[in-house]
C-alpha atoms as a PDB file:
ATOM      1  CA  UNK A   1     -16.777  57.152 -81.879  1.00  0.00           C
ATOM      2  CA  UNK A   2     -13.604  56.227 -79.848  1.00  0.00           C
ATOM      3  CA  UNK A   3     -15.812  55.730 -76.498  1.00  0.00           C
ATOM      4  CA  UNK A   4     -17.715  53.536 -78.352  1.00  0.00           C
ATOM      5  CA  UNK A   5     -15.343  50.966 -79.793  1.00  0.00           C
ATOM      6  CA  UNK A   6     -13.699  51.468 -76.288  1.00  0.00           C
ATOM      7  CA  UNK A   7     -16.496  50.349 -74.902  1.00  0.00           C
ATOM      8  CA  UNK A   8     -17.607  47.753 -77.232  1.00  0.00           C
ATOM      9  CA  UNK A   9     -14.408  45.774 -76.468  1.00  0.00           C
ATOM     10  CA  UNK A  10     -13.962  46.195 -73.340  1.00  0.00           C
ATOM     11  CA  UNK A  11     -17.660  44.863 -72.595  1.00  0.00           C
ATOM     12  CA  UNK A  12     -16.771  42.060 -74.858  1.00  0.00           C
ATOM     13  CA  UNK A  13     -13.219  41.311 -72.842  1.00  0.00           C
ATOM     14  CA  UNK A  14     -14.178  42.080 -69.760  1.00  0.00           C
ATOM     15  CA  UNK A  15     -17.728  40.633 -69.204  1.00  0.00           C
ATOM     16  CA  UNK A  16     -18.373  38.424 -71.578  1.00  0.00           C
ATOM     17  CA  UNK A  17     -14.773  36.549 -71.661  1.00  0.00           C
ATOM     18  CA  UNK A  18     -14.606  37.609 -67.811  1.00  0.00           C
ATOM     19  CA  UNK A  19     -10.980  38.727 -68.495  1.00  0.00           C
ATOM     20  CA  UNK A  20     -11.162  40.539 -65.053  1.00  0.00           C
ATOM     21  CA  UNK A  21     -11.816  37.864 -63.211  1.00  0.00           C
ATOM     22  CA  UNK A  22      -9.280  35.579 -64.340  1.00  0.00           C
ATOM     23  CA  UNK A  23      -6.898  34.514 -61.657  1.00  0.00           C
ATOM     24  CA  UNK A  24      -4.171  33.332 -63.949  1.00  0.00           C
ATOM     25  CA  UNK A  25      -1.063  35.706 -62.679  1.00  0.00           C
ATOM     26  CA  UNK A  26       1.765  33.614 -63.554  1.00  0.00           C
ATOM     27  CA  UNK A  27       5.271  34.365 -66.172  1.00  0.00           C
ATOM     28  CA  UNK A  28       3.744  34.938 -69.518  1.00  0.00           C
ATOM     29  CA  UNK A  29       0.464  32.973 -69.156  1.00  0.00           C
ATOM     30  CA  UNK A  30      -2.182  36.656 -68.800  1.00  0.00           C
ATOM     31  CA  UNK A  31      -0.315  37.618 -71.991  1.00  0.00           C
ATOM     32  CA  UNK A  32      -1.540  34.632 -73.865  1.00  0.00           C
ATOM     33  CA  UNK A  33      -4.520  34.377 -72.214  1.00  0.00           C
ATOM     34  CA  UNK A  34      -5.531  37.705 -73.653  1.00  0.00           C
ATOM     35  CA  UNK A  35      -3.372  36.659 -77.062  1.00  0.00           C
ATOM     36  CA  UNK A  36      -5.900  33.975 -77.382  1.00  0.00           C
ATOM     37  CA  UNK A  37      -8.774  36.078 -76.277  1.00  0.00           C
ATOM     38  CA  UNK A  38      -8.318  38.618 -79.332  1.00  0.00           C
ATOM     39  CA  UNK A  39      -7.731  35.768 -81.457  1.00  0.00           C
ATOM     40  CA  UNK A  40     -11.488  34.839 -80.300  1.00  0.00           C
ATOM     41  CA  UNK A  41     -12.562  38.110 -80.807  1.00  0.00           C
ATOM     42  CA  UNK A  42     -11.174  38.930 -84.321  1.00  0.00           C
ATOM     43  CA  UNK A  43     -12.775  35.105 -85.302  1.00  0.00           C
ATOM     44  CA  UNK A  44     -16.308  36.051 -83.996  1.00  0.00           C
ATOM     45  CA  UNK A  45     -16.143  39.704 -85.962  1.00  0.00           C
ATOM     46  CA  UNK A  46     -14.336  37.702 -89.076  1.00  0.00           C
ATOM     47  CA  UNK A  47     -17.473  35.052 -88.630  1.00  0.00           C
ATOM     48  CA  UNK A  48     -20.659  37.862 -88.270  1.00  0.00           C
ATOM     49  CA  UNK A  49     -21.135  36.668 -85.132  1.00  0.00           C
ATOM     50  CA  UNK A  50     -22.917  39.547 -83.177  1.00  0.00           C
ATOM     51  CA  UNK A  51     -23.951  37.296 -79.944  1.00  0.00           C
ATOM     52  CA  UNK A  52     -20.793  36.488 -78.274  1.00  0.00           C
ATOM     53  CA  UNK A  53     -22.599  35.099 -74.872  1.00  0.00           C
ATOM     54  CA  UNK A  54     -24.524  33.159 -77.413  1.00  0.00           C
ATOM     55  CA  UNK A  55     -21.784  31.836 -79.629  1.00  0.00           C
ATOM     56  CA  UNK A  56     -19.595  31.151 -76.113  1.00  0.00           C
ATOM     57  CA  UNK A  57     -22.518  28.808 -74.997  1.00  0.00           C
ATOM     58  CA  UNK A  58     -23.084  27.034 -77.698  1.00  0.00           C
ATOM     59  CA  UNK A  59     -19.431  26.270 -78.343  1.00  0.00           C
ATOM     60  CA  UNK A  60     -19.061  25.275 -75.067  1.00  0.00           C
ATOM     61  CA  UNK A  61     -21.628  22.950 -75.369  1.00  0.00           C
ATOM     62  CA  UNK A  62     -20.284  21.393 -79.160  1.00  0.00           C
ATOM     63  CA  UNK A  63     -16.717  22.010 -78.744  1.00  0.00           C
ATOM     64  CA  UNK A  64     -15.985  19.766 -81.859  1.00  0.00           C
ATOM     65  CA  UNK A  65     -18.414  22.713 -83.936  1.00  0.00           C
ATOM     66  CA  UNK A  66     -16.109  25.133 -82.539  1.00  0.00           C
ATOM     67  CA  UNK A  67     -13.035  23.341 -83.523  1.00  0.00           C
ATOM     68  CA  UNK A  68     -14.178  22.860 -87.253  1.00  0.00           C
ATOM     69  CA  UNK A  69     -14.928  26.135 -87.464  1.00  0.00           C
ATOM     70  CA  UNK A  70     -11.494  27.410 -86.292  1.00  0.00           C
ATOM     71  CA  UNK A  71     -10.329  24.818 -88.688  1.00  0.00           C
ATOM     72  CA  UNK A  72     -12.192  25.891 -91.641  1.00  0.00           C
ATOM     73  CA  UNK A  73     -11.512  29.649 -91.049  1.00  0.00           C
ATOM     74  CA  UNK A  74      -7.684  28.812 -91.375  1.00  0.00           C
ATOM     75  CA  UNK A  75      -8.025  26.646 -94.286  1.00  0.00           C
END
């Protein structure tokens, strides 16, 4: 079970967020990056959503979508 929650984020982080290819190395900014990164990751679980690559692209593409939902799931 551990391997596979391991896994599960770490796929999610590292591939589909491309954590490990960030090139941001500067004072405190990989800390938030990866802050705001779990923060994206606890919204998609809170949300259902099982298709992050999906959800990432289509957010991408209607950002104001994306920023009433963030709104909505703080209200």
């Amino acid at each position: 079970m551990h391997w596979h929650i391991e896994n599960r984020l770490h796929y999610r982080r590292d591939e589909t967020l491309r954590e490990d290819r960030s090139t941001v190395r500067t004072a405190q900014a990989p800390h938030m990056l990866a802050a705001i990164n779990n923060l994206v990751l606890a919204l998609c679980d809170r949300l259902g959503i099982t298709n992050l690559a999906q959800a990432r692209r289509r957010y991408n593409t209607y950002p104001q979508e994306a920023l009433d939902l963030l709104i909505s799931s703080i209200a």
